[in-house]
N, C-alpha and C. Protein backbone atom coordinates (compact mmCIF):
# COMPACT_ATOMS: atom_id res chain seq x y z
N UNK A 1 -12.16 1.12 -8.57
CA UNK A 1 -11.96 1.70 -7.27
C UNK A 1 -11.22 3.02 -7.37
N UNK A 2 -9.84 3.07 -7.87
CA UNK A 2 -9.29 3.94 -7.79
C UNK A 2 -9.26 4.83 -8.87
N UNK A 3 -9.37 5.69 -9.31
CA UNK A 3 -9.24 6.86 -10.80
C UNK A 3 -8.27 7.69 -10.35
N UNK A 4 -7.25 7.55 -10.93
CA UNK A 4 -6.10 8.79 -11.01
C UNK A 4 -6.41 9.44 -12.09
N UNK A 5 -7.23 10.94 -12.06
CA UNK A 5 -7.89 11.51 -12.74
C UNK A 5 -6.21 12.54 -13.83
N UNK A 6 -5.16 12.61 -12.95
CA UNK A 6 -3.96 12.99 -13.97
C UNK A 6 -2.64 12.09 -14.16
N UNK A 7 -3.12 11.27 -14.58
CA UNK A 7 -1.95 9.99 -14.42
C UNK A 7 -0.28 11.08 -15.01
N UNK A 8 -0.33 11.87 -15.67
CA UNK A 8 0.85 12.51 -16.29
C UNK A 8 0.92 13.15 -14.77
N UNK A 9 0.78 13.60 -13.58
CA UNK A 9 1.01 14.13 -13.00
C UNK A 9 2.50 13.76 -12.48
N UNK A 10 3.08 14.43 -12.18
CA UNK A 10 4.86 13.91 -11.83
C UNK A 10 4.96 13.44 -10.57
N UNK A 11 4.05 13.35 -9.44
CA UNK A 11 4.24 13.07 -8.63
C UNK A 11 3.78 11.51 -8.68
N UNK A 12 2.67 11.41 -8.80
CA UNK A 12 1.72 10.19 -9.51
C UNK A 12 3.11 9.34 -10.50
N UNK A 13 3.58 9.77 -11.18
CA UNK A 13 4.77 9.42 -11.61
C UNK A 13 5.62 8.84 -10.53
N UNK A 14 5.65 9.54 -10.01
CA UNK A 14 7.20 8.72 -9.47
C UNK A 14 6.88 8.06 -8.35
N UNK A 15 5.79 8.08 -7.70
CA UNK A 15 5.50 7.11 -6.91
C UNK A 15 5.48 5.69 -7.75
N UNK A 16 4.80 5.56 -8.67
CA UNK A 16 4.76 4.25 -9.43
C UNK A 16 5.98 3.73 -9.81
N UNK A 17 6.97 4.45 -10.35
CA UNK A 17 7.76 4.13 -10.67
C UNK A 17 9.08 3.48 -9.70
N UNK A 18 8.42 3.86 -8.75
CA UNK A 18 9.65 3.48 -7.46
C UNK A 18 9.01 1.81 -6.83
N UNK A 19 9.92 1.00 -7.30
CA UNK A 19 10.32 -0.05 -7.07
C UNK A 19 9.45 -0.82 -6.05
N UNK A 20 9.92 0.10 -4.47
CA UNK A 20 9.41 -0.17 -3.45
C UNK A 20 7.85 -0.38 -3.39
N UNK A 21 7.31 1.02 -3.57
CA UNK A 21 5.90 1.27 -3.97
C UNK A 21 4.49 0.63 -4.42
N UNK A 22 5.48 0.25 -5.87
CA UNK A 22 5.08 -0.97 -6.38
C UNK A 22 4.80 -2.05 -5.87
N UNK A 23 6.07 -2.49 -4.77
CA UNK A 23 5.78 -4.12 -4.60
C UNK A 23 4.75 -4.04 -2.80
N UNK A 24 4.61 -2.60 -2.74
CA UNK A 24 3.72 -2.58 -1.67
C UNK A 24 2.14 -2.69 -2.03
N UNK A 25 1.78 -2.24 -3.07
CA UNK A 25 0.62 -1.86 -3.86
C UNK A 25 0.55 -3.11 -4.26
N UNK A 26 1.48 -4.06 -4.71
CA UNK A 26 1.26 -5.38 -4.92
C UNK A 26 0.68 -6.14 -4.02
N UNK A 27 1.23 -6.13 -3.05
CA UNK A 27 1.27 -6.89 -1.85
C UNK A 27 0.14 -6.86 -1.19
N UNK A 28 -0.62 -5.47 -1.04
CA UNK A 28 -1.70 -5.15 -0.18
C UNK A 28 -3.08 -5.15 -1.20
N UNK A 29 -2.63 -5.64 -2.32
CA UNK A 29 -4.16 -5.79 -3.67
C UNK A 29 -5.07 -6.51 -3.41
N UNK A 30 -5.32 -7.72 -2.75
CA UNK A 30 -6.44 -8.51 -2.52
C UNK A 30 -6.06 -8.74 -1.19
N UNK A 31 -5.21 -8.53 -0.15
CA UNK A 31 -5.12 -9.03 1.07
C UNK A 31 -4.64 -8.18 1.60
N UNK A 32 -5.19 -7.40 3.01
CA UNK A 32 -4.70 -6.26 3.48
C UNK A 32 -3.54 -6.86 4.48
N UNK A 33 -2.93 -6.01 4.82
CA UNK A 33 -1.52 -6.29 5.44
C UNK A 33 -1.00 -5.16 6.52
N UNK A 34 -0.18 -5.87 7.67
CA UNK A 34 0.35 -5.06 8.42
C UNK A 34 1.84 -4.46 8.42
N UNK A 35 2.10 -3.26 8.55
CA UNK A 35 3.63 -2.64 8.01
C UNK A 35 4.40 -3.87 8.63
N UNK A 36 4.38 -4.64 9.49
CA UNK A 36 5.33 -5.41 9.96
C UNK A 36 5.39 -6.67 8.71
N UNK A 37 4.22 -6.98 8.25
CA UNK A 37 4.29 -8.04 6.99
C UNK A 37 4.55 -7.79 5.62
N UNK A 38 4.17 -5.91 5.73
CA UNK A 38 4.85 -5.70 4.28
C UNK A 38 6.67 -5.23 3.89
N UNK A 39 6.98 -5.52 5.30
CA UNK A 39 8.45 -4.97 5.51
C UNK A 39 8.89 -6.16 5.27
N UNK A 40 8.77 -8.02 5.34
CA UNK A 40 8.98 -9.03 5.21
C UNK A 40 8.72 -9.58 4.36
N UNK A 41 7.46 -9.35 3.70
CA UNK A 41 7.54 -9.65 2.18
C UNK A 41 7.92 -8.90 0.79
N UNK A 42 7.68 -7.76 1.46
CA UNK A 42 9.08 -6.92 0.21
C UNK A 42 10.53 -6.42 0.56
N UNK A 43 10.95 -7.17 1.81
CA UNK A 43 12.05 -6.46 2.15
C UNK A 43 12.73 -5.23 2.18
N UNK A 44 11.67 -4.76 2.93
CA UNK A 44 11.99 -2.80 3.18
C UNK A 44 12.12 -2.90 4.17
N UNK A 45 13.19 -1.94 4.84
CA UNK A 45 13.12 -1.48 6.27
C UNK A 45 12.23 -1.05 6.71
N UNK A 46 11.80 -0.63 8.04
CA UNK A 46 10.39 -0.81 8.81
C UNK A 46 10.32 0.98 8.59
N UNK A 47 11.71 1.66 8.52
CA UNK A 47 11.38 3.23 8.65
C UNK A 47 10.85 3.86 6.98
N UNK A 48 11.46 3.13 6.08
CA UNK A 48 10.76 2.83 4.94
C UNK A 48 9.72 2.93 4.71
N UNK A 49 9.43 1.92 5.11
CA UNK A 49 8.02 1.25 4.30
C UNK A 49 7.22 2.05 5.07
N UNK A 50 7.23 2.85 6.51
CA UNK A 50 6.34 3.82 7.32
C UNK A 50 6.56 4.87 5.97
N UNK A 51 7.64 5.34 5.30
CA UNK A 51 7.36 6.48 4.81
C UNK A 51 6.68 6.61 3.43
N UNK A 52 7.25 5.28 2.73
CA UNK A 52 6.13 5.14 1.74
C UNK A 52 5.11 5.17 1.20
N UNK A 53 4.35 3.92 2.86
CA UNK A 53 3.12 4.37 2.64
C UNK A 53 2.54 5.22 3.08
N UNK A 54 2.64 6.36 3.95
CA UNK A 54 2.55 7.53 4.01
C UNK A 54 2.16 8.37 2.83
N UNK A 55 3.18 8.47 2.45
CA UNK A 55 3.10 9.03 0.62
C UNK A 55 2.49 8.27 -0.33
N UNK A 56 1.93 6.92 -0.27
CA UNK A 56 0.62 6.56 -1.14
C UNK A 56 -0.30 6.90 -0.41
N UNK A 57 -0.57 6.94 0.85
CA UNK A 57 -1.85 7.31 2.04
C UNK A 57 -2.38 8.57 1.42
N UNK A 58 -1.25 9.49 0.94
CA UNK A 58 -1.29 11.37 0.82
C UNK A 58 -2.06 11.60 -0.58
N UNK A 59 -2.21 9.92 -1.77
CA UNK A 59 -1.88 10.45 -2.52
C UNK A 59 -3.41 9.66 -2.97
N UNK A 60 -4.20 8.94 -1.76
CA UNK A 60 -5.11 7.56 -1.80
C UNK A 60 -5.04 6.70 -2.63
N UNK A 61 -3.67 6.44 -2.64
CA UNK A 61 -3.05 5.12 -3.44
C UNK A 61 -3.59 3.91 -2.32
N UNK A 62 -3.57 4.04 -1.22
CA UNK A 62 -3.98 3.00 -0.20
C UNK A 62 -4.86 3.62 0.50
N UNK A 63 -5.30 2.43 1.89
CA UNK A 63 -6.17 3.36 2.67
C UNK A 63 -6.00 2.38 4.29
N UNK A 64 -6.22 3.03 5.22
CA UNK A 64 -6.06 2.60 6.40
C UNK A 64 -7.24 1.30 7.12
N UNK A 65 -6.57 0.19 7.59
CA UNK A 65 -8.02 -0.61 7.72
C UNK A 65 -7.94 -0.93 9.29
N UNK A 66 -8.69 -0.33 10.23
CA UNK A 66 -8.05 -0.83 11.77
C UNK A 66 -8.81 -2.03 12.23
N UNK A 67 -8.18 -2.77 12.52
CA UNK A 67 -8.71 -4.90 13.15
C UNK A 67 -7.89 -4.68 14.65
N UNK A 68 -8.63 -5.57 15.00
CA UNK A 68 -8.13 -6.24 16.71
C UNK A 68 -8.10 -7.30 16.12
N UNK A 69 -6.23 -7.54 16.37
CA UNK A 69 -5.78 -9.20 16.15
C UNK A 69 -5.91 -9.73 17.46
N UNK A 70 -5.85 -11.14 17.38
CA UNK A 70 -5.96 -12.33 18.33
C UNK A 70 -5.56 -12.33 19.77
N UNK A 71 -4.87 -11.18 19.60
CA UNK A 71 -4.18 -10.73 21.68
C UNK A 71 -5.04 -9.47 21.33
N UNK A 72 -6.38 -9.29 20.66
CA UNK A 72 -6.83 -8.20 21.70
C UNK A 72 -6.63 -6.85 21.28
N UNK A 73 -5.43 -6.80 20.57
CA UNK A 73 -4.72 -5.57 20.33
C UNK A 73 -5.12 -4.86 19.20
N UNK A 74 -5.22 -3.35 19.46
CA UNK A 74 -5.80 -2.96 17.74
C UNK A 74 -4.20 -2.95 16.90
N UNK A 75 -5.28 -3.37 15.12
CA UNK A 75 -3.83 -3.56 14.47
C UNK A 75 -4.01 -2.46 13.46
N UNK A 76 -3.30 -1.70 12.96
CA UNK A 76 -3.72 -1.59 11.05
C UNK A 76 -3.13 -2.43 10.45
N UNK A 77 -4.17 -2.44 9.35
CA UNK A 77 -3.91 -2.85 8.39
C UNK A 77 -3.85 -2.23 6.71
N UNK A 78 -3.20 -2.33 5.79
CA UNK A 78 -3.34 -1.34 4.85
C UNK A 78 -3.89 -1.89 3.18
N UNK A 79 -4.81 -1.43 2.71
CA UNK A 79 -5.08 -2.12 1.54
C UNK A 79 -5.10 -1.25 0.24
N UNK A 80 -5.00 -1.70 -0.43
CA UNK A 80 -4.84 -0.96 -2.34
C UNK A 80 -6.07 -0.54 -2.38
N UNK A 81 -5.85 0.51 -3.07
CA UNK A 81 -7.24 0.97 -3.69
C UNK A 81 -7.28 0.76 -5.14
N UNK A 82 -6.43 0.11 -5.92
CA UNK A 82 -6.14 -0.07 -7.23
C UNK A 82 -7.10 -1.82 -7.09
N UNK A 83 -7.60 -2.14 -7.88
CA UNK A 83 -8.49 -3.26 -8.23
C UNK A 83 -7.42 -3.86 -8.65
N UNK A 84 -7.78 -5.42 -8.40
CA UNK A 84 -6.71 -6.78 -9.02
C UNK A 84 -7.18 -6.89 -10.39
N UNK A 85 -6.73 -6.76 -11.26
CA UNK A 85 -6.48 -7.30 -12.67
C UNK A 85 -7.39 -8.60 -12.54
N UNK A 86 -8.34 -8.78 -13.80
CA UNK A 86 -9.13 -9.93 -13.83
C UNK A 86 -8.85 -10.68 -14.88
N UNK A 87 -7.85 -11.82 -14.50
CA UNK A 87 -7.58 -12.90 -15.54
C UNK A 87 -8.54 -13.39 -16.83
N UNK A 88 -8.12 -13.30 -17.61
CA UNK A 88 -9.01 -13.70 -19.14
C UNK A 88 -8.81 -15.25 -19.07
């Protein structure tokens, strides 16, 4: 899915390397998710985790998925563009 065509790039760098990032890119790999569920399962603040993924959004580390949940309401949702690792 995803090709980071300059992985040495420094920016590409330090997004990965940041903690947060990570466990968002985790989180949203096979099951897309709403900022309100990825603020609860990785324990980021809500102004956070808006800015984060922002800056994987900038960088198409993720990508935007819009659903109407169960009241009707449109939701996003956000999913990895990095493929799940396939168990041997």
């Amino acid at each position: 899915m995803l090709e980071i065509t300059d992985e040495k790039d420094p920016e590409i760098q330090n997004l990965l390397a940041d903690s947060a990032n990570r466990a968002i890119l985790q989180a949203i790999m096979a099951i897309p998710k709403s900022t309100s569920q990825l603020c609860i399962e990785c324990n980021i603040p809500t102004s956070t985790a808006y800015r984060k993924m922002q800056k994987l959004a900038e960088h198409k580390m993720i990508r935007k998925i819009g659903t109407i949940n169960e009241s009707g309401k449109r939701e996003i949702l956000y999913r990895s563009n990095f493929c799940p690792e396939k168990t041997k």
